[in-house]
C-alpha atoms as a PDB file:
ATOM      1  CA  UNK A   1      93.987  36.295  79.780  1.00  0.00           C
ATOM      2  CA  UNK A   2      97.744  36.309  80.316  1.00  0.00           C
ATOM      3  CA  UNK A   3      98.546  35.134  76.686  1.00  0.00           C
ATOM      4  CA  UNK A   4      95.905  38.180  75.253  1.00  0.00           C
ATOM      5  CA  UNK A   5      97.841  40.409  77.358  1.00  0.00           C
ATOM      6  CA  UNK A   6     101.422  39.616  76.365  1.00  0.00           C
ATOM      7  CA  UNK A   7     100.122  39.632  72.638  1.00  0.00           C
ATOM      8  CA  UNK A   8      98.658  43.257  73.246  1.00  0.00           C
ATOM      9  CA  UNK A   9     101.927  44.243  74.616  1.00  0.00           C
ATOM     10  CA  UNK A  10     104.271  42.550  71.925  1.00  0.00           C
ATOM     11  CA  UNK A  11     101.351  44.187  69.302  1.00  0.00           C
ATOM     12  CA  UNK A  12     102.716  47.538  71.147  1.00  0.00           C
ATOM     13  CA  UNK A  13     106.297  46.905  71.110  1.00  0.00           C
ATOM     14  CA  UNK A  14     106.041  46.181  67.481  1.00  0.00           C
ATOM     15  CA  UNK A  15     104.188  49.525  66.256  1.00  0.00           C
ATOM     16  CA  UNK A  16     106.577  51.722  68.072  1.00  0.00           C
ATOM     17  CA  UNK A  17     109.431  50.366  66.521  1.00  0.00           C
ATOM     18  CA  UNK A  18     107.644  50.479  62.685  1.00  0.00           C
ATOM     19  CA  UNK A  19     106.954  54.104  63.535  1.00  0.00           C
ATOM     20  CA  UNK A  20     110.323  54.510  64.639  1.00  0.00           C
ATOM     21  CA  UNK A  21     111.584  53.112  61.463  1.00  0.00           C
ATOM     22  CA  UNK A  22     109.133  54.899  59.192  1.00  0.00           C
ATOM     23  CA  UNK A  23     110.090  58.351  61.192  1.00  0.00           C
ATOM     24  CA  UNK A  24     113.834  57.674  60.240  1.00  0.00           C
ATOM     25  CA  UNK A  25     113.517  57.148  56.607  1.00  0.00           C
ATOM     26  CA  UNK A  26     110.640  59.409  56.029  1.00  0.00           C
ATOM     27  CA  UNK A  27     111.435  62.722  58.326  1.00  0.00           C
ATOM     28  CA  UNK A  28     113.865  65.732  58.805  1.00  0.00           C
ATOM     29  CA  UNK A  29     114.296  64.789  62.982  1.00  0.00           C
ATOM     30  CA  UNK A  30     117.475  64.419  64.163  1.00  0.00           C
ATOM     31  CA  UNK A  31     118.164  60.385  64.694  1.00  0.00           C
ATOM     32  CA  UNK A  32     118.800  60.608  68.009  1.00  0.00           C
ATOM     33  CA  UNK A  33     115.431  62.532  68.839  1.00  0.00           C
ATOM     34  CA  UNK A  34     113.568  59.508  66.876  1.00  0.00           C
ATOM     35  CA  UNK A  35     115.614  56.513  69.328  1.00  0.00           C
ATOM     36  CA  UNK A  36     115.457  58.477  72.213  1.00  0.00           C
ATOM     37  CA  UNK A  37     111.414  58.671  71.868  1.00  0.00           C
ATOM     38  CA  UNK A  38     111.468  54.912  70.899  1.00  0.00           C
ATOM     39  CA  UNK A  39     113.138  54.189  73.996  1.00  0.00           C
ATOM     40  CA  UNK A  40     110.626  55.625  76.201  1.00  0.00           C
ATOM     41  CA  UNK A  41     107.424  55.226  74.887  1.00  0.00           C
ATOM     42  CA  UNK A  42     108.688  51.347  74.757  1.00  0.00           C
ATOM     43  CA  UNK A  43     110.111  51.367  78.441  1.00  0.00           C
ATOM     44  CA  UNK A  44     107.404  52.810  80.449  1.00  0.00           C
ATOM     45  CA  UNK A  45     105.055  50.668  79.744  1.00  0.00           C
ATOM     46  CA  UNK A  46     107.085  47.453  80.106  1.00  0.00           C
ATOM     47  CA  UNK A  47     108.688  48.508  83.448  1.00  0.00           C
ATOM     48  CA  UNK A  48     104.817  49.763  84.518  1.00  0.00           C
ATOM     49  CA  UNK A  49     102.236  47.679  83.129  1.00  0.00           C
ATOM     50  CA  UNK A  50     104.144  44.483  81.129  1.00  0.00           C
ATOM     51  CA  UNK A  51     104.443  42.062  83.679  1.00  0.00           C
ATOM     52  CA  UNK A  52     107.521  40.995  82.146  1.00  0.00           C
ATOM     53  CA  UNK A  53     109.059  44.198  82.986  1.00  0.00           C
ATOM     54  CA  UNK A  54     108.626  42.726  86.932  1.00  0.00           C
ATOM     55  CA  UNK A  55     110.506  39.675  86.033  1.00  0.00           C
ATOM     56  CA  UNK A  56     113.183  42.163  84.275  1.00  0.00           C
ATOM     57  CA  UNK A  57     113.525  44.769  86.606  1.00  0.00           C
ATOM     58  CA  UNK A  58     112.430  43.188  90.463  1.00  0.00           C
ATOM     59  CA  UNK A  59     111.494  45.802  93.387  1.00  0.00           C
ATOM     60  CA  UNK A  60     114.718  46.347  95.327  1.00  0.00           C
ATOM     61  CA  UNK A  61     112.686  46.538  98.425  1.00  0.00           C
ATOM     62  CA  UNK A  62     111.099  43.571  98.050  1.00  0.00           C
ATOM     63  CA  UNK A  63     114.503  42.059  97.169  1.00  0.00           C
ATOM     64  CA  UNK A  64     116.160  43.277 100.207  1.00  0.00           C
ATOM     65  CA  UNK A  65     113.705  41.563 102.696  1.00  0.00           C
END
């Protein structure tokens, strides 16, 4: 189940950047606009729901203890 899950994710990952990349070539928004939306619609769901993005970016609480 892990393995289907990391494969949905990466699957994910993937398709935002080939959007991304299509949006650049392909569209009158400004670079920066295009990256910037990239960056988040990749990053909230690997710091929430990848559970990579726990490995990557640990609780400081927890940490602390």
């Amino acid at each position: 189940m892990n393995k289907l899950r990391k494969r949905k994710f990466n699957t994910y990952y993937w398709t935002c950047v080939v959007v991304a990349v299509c949006m650049l070539i392909f569209s009158n928004f400004d670079w920066q606009i295009i990256i910037a939306m990239l960056t988040t619609g990749t990053m909230i769901p690997f710091v929430y729901f990848d559970e990579r993005g726990k490995d990557a970016f640990p609780d400081m609480e927890v940490e602390d203890e």
